[in-house]
PDB file of N, CA and C in Angstrom:
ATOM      1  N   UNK A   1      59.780 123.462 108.610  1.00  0.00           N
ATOM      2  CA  UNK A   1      60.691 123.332 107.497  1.00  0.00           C
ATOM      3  C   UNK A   1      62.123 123.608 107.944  1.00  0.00           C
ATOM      4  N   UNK A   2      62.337 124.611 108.530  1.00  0.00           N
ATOM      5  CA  UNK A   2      63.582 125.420 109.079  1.00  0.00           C
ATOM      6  C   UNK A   2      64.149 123.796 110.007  1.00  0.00           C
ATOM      7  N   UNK A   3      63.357 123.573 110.976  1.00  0.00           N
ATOM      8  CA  UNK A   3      63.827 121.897 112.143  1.00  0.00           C
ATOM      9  C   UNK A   3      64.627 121.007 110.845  1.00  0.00           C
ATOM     10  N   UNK A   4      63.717 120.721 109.626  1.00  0.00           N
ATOM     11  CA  UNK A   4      63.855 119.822 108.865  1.00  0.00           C
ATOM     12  C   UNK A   4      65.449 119.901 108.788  1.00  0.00           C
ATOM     13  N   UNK A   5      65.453 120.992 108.042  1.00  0.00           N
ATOM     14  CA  UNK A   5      67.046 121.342 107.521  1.00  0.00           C
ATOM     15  C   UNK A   5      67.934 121.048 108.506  1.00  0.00           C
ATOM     16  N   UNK A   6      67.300 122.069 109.689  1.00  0.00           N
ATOM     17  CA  UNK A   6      68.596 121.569 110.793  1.00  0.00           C
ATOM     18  C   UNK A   6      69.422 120.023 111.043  1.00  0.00           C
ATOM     19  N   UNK A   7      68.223 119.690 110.926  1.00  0.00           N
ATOM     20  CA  UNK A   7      68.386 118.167 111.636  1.00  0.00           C
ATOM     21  C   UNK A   7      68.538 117.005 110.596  1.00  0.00           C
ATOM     22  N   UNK A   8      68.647 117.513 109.156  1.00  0.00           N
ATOM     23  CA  UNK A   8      69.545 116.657 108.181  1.00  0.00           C
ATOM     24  C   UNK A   8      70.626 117.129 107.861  1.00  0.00           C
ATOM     25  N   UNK A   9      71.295 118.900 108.316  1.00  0.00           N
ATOM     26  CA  UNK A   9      72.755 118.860 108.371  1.00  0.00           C
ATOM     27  C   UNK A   9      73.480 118.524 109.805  1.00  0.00           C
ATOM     28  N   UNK A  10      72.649 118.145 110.855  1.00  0.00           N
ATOM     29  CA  UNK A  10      72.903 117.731 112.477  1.00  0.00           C
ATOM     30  C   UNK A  10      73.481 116.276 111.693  1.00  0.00           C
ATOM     31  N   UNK A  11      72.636 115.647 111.249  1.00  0.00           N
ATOM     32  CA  UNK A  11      73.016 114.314 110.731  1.00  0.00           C
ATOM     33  C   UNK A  11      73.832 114.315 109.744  1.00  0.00           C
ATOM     34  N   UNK A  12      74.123 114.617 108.977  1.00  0.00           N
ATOM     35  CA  UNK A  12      74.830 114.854 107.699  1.00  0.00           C
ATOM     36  C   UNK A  12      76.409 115.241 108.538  1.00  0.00           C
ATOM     37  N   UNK A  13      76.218 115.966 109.335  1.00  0.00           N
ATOM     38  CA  UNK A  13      77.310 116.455 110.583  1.00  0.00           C
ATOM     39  C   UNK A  13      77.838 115.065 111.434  1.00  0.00           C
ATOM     40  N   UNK A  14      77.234 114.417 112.047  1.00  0.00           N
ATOM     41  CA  UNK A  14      77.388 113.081 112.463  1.00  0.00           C
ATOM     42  C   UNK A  14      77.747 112.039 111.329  1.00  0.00           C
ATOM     43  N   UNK A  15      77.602 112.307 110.784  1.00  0.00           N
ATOM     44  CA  UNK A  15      77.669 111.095 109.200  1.00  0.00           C
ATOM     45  C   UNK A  15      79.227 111.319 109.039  1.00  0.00           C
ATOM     46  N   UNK A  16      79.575 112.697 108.769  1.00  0.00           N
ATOM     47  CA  UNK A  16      80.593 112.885 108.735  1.00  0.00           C
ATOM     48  C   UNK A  16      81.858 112.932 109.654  1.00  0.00           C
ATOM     49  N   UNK A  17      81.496 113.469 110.879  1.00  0.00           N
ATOM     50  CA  UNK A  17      82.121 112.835 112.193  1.00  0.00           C
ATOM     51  C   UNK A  17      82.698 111.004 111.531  1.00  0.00           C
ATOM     52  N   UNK A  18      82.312 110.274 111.791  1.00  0.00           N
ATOM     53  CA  UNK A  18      81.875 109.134 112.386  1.00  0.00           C
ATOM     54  C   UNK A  18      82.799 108.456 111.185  1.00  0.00           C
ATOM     55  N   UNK A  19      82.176 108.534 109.993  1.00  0.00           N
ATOM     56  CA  UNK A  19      83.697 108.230 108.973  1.00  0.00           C
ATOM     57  C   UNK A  19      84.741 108.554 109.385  1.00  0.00           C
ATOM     58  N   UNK A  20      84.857 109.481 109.752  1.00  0.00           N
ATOM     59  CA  UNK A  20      86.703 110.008 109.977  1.00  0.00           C
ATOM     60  C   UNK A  20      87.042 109.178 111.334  1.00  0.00           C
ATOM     61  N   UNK A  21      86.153 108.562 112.312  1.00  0.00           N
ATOM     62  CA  UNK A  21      86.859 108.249 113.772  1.00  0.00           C
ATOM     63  C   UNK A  21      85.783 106.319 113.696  1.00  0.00           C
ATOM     64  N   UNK A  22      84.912 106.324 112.884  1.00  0.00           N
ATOM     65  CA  UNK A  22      84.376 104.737 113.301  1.00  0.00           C
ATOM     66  C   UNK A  22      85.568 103.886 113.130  1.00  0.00           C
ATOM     67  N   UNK A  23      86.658 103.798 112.062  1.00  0.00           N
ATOM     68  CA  UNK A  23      87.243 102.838 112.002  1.00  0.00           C
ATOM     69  C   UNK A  23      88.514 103.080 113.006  1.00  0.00           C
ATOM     70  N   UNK A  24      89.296 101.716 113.331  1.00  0.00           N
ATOM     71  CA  UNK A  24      90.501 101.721 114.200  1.00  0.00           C
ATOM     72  C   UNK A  24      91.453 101.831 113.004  1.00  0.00           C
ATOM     73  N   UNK A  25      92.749 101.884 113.105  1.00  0.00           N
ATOM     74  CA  UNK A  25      93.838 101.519 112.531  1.00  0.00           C
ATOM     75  C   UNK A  25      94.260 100.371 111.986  1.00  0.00           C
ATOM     76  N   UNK A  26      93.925 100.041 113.191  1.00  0.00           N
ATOM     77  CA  UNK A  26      94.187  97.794 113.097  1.00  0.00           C
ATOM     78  C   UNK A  26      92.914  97.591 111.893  1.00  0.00           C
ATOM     79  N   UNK A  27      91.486  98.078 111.999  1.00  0.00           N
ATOM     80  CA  UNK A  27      90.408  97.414 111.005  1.00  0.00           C
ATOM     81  C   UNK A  27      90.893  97.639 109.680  1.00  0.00           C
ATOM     82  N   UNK A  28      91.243  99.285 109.713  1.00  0.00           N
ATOM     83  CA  UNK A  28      91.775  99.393 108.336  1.00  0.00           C
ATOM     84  C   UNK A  28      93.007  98.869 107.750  1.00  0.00           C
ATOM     85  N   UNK A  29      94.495  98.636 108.606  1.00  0.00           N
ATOM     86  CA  UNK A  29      95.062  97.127 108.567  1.00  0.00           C
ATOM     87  C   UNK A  29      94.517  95.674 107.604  1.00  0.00           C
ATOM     88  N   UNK A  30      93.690  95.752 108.449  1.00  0.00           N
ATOM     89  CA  UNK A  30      92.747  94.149 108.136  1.00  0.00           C
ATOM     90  C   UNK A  30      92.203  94.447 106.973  1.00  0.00           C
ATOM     91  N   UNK A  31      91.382  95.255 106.676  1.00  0.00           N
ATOM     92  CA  UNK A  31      90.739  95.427 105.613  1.00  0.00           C
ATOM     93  C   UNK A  31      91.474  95.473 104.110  1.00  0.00           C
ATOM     94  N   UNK A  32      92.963  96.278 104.328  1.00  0.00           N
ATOM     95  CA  UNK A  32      93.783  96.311 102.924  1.00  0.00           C
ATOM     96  C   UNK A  32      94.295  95.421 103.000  1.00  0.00           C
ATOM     97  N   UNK A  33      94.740  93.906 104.440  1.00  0.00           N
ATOM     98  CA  UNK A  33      95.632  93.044 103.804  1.00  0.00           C
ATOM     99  C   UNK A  33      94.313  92.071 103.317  1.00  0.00           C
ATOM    100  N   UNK A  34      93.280  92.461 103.467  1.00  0.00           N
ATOM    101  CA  UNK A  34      91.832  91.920 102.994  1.00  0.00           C
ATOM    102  C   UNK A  34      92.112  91.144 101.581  1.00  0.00           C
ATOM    103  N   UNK A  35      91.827  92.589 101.405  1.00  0.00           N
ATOM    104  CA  UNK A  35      91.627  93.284 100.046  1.00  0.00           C
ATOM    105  C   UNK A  35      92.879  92.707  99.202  1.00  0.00           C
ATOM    106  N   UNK A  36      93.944  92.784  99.934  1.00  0.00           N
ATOM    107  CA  UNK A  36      95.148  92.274  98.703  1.00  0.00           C
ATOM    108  C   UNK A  36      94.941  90.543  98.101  1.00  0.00           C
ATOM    109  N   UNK A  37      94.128  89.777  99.854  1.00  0.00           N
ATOM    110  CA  UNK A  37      94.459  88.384  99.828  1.00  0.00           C
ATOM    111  C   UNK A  37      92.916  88.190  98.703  1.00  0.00           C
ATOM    112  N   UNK A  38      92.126  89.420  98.281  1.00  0.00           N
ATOM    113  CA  UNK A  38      91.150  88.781  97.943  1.00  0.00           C
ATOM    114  C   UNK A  38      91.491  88.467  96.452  1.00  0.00           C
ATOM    115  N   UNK A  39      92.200  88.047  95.987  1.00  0.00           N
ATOM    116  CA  UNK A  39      91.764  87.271  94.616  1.00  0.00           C
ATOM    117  C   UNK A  39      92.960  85.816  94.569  1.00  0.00           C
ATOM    118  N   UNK A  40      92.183  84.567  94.135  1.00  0.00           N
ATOM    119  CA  UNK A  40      93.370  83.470  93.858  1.00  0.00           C
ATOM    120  C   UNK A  40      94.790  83.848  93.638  1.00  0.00           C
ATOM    121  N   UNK A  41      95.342  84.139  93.065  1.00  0.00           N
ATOM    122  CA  UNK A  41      96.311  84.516  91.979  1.00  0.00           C
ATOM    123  C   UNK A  41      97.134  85.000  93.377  1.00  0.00           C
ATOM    124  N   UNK A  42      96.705  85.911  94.290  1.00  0.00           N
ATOM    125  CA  UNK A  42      97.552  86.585  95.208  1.00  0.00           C
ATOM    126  C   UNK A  42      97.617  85.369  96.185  1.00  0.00           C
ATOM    127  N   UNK A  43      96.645  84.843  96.418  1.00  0.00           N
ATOM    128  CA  UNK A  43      96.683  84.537  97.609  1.00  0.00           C
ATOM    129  C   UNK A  43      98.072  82.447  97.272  1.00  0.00           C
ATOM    130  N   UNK A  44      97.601  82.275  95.841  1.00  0.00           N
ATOM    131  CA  UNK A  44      98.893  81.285  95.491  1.00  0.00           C
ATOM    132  C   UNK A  44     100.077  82.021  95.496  1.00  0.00           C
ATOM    133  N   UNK A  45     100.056  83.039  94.954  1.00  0.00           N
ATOM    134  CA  UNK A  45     101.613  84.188  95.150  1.00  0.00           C
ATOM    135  C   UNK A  45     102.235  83.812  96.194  1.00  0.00           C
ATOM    136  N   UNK A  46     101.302  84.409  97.419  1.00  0.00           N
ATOM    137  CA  UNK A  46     101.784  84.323  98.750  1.00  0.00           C
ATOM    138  C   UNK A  46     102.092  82.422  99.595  1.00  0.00           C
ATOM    139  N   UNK A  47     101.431  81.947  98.988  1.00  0.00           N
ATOM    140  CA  UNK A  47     101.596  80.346  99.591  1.00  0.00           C
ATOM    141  C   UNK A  47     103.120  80.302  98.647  1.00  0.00           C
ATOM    142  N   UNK A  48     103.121  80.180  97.301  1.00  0.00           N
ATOM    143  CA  UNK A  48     104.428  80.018  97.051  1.00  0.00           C
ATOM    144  C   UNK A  48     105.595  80.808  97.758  1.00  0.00           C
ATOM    145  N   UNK A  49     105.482  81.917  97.726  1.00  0.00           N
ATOM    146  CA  UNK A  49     106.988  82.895  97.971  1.00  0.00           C
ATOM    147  C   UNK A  49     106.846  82.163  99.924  1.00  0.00           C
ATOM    148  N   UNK A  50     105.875  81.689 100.594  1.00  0.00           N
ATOM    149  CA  UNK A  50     106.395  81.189 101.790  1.00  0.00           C
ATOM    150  C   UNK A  50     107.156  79.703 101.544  1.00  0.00           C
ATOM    151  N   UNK A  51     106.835  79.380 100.926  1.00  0.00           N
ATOM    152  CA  UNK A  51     107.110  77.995 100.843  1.00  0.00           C
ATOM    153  C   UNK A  51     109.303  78.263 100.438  1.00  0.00           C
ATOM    154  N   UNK A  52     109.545  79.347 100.222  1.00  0.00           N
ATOM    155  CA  UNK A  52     110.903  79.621  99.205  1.00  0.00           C
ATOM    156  C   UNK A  52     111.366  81.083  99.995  1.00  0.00           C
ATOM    157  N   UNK A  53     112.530  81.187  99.743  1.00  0.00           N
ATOM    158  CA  UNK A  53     113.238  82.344 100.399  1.00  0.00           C
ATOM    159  C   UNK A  53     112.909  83.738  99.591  1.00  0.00           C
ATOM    160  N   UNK A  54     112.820  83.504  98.442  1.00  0.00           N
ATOM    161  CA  UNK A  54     112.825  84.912  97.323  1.00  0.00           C
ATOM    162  C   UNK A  54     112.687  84.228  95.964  1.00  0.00           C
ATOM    163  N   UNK A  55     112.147  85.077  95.097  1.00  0.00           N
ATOM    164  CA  UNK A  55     111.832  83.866  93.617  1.00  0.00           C
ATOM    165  C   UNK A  55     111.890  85.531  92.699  1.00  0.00           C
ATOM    166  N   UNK A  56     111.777  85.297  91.268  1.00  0.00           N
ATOM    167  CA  UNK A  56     112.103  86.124  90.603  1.00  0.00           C
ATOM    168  C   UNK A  56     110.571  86.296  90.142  1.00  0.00           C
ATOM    169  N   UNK A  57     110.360  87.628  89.346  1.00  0.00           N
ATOM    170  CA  UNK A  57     108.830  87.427  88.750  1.00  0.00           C
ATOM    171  C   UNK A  57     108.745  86.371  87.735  1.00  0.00           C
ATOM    172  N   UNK A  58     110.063  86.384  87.038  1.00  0.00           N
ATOM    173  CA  UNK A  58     110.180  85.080  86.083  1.00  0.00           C
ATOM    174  C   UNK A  58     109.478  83.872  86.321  1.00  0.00           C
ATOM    175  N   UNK A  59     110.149  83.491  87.447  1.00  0.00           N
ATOM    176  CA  UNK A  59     109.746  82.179  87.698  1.00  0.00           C
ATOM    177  C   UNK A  59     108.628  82.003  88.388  1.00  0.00           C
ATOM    178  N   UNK A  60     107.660  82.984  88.606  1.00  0.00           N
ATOM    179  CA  UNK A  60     106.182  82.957  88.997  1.00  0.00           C
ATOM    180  C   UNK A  60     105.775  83.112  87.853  1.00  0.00           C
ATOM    181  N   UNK A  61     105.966  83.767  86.625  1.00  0.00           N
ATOM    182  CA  UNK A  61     105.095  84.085  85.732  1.00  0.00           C
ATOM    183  C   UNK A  61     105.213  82.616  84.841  1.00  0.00           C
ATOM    184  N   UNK A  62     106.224  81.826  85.001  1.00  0.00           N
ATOM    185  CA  UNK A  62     106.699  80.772  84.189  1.00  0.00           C
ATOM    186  C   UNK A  62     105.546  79.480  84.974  1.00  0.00           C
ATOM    187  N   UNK A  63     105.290  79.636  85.981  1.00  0.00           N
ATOM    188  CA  UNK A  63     104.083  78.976  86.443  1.00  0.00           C
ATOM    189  C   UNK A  63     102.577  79.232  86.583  1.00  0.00           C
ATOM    190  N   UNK A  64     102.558  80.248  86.905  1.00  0.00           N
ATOM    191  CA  UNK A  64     101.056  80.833  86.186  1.00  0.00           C
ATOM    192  C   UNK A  64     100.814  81.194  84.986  1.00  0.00           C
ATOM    193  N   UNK A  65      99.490  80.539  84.348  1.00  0.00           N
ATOM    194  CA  UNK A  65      99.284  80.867  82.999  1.00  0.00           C
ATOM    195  C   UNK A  65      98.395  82.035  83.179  1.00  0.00           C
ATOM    196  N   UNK A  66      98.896  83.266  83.281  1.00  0.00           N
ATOM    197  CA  UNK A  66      98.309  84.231  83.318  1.00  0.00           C
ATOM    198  C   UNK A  66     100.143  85.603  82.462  1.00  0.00           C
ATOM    199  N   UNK A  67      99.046  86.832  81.722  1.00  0.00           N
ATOM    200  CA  UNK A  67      99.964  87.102  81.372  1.00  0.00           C
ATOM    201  C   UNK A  67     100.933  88.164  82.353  1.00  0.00           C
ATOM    202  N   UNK A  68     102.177  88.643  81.911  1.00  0.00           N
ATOM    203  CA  UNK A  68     103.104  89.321  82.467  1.00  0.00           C
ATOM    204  C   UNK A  68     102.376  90.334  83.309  1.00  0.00           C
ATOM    205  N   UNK A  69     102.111  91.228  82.483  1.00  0.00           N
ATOM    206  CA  UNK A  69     101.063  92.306  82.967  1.00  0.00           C
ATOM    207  C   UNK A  69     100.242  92.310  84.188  1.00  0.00           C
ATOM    208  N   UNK A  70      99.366  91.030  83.507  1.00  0.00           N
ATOM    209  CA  UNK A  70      98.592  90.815  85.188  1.00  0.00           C
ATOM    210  C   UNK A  70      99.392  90.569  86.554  1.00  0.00           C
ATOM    211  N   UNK A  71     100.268  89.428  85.862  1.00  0.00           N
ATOM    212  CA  UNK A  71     101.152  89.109  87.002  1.00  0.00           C
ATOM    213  C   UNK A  71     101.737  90.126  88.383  1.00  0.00           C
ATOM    214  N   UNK A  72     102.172  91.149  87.118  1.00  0.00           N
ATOM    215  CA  UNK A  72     102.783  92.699  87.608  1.00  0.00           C
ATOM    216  C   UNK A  72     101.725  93.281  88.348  1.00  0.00           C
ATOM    217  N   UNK A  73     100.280  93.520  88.055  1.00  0.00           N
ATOM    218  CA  UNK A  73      99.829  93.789  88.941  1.00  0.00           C
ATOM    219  C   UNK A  73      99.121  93.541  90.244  1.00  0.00           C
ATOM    220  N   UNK A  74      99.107  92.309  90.139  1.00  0.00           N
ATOM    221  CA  UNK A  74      99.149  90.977  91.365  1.00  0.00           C
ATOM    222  C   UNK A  74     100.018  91.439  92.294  1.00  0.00           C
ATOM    223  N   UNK A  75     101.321  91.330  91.772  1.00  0.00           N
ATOM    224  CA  UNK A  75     102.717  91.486  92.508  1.00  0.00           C
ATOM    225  C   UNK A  75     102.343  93.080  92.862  1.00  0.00           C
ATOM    226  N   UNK A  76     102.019  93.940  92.556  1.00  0.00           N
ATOM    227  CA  UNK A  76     101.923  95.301  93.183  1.00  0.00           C
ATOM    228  C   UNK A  76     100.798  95.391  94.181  1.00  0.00           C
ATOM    229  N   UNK A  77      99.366  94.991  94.136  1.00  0.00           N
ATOM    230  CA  UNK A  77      99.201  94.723  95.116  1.00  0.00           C
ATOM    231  C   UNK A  77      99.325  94.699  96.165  1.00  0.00           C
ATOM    232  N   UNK A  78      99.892  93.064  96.125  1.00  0.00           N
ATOM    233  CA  UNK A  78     101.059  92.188  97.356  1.00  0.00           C
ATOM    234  C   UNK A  78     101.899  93.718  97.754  1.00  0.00           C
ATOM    235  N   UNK A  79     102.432  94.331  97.325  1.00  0.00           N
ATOM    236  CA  UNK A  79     103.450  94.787  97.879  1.00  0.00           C
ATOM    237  C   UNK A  79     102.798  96.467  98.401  1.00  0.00           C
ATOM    238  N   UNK A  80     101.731  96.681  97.765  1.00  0.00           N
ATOM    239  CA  UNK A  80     101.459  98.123  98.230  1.00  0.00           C
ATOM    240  C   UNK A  80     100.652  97.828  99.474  1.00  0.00           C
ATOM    241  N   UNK A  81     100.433  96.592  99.830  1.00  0.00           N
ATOM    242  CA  UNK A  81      99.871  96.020 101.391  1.00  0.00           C
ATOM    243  C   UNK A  81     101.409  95.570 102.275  1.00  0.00           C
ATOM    244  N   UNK A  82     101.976  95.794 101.343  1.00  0.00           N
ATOM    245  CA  UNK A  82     103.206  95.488 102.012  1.00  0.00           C
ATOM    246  C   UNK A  82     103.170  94.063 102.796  1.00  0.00           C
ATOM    247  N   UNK A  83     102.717  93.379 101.836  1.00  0.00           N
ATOM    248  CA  UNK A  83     102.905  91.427 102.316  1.00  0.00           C
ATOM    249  C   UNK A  83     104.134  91.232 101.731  1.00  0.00           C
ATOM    250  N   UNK A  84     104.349  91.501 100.675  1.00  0.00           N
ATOM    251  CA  UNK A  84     105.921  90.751  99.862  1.00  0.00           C
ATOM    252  C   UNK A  84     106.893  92.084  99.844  1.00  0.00           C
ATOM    253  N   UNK A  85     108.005  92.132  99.799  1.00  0.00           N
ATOM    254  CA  UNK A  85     108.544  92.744  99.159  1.00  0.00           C
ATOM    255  C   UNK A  85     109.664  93.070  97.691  1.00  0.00           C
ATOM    256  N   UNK A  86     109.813  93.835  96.982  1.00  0.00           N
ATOM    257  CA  UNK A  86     110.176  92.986  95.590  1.00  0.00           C
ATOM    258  C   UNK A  86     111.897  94.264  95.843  1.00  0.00           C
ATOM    259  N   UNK A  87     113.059  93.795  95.075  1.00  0.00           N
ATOM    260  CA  UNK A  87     114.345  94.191  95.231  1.00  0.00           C
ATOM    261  C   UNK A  87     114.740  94.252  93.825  1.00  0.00           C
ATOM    262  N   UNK A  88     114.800  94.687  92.775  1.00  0.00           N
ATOM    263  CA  UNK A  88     115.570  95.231  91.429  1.00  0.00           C
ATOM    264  C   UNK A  88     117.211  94.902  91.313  1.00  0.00           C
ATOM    265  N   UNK A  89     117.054  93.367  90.723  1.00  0.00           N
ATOM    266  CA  UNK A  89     118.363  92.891  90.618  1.00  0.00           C
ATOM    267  C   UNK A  89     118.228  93.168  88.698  1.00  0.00           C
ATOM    268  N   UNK A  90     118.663  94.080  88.126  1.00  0.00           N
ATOM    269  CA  UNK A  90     118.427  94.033  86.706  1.00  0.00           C
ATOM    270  C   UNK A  90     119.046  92.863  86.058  1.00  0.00           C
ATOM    271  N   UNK A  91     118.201  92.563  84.987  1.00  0.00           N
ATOM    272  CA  UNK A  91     117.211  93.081  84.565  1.00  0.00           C
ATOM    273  C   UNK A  91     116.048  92.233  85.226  1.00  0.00           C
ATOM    274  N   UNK A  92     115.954  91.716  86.742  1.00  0.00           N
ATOM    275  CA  UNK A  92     114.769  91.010  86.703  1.00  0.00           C
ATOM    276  C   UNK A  92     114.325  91.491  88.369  1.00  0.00           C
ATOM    277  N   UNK A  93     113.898  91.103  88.842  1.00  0.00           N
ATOM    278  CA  UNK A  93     113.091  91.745  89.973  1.00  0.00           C
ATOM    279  C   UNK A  93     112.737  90.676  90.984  1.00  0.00           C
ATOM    280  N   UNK A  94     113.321  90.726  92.371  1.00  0.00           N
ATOM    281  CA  UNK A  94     113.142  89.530  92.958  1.00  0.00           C
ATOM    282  C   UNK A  94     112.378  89.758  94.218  1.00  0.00           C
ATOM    283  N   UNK A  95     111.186  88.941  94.359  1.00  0.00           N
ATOM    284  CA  UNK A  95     110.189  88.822  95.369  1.00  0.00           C
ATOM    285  C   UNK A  95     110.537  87.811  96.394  1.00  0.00           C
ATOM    286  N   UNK A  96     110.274  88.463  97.615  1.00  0.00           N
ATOM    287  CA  UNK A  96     110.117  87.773  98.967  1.00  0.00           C
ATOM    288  C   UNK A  96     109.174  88.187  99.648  1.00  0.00           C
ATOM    289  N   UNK A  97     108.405  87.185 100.672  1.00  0.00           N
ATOM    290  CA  UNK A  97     107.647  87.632 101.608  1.00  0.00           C
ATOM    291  C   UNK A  97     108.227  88.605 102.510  1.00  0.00           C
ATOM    292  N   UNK A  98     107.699  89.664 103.020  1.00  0.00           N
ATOM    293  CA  UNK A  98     107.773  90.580 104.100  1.00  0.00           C
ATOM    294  C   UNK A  98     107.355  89.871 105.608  1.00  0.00           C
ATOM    295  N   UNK A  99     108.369  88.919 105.891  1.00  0.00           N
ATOM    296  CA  UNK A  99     107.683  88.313 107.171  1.00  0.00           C
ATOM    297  C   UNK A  99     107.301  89.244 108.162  1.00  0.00           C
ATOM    298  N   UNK A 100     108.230  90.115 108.506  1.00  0.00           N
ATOM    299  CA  UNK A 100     107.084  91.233 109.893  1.00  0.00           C
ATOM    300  C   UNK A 100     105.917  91.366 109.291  1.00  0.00           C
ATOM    301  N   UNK A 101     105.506  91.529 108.062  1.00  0.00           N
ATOM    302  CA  UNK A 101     104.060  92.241 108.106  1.00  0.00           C
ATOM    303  C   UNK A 101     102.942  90.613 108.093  1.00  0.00           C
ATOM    304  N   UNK A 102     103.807  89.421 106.919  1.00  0.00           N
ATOM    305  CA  UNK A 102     103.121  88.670 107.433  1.00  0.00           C
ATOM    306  C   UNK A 102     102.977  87.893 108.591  1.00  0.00           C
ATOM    307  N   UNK A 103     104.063  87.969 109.195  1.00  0.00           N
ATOM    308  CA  UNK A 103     103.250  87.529 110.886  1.00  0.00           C
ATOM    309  C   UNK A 103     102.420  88.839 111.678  1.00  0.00           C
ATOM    310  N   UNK A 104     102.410  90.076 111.277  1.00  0.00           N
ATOM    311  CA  UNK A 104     101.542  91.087 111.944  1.00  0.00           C
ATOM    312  C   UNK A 104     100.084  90.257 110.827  1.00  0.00           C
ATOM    313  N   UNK A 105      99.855  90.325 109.875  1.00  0.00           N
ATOM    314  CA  UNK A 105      98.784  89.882 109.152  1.00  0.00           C
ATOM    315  C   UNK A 105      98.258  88.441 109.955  1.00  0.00           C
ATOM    316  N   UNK A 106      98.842  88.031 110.189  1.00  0.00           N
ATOM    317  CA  UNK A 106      98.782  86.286 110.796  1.00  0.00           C
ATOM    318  C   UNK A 106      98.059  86.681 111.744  1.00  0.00           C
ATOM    319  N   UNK A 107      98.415  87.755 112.644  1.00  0.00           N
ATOM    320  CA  UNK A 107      98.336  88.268 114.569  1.00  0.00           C
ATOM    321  C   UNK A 107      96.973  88.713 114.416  1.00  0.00           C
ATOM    322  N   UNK A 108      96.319  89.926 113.094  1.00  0.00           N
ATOM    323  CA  UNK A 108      95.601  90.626 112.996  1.00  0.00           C
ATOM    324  C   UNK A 108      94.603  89.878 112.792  1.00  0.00           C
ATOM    325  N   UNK A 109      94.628  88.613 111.135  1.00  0.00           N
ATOM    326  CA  UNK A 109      93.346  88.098 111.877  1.00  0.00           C
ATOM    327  C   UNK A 109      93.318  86.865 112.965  1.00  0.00           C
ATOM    328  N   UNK A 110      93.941  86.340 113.115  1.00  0.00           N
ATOM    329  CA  UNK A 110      93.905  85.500 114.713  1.00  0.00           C
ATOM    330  C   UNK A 110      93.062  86.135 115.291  1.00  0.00           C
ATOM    331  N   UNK A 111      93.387  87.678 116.030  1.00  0.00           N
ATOM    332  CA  UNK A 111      92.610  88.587 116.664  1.00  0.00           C
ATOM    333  C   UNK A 111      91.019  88.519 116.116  1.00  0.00           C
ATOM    334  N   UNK A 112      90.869  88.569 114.695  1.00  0.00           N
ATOM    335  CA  UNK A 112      89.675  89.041 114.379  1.00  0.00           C
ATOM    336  C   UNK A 112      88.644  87.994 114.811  1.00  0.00           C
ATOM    337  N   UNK A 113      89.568  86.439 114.299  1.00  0.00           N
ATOM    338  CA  UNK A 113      88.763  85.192 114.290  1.00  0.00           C
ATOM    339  C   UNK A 113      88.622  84.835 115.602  1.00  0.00           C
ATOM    340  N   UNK A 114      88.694  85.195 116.651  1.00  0.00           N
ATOM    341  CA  UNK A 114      89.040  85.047 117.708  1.00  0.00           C
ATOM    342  C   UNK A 114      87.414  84.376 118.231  1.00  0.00           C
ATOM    343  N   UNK A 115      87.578  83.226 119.423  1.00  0.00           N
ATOM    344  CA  UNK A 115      86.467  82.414 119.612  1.00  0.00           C
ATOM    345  C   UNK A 115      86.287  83.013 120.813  1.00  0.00           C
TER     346      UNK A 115
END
């Protein structure tokens, strides 16, 4: 009984190790600009604002039929992955891509997809 215990907090000990050091930096990288590109809505965000220098939320929200709100949190997202970045021209708020991070995003998965 006494082995038992040992050797499910030995493991429980390793379990915990192993979270804190399995992942790299770069995976977890990959994983939040993942996570940002995973829904439509972001991932047209981001094709538009490349296609254009900087755009207002206005004029994204004036093309997606989706409401303000959501929009806003689309756009936060994007930006707490730090793909876009947004600048407070009052009263309106103007978005651009963050090109360093999206060409580091570009680099990261290249790397991943790698043949």
């Amino acid at each position: 009984m006494q082995t038992k215990n040992i050797v499910r907090i030995f493991a429980n000990n390793v379990l915990i190790m192993s979270k804190k050091t399995i992942y790299t930096e770069e995976q977890k990288r990959i994983a939040r600009i993942a996570k940002a590109l995973g829904h439509p809505v972001r991932v047209y965000i981001i094709d538009f604002l490349s296609k254009q220098s900087c755009c207002y939320s206005g004029d994204i929200s004036d093309i997606l039929p989706i409401a303000k709100s959501t929009l806003s949190q689309h756009l936060k997202e994007l930006k707490d992955a730090e793909l876009i970045q947004g600048e407070i021209e009052t009263p309106k708020i103007r978005y651009c891509l963050n090109t360093k991070n999206w060409e580091l995003a570009q680099t990261l998965f290249k790397g991943l997809f790698k043949l």
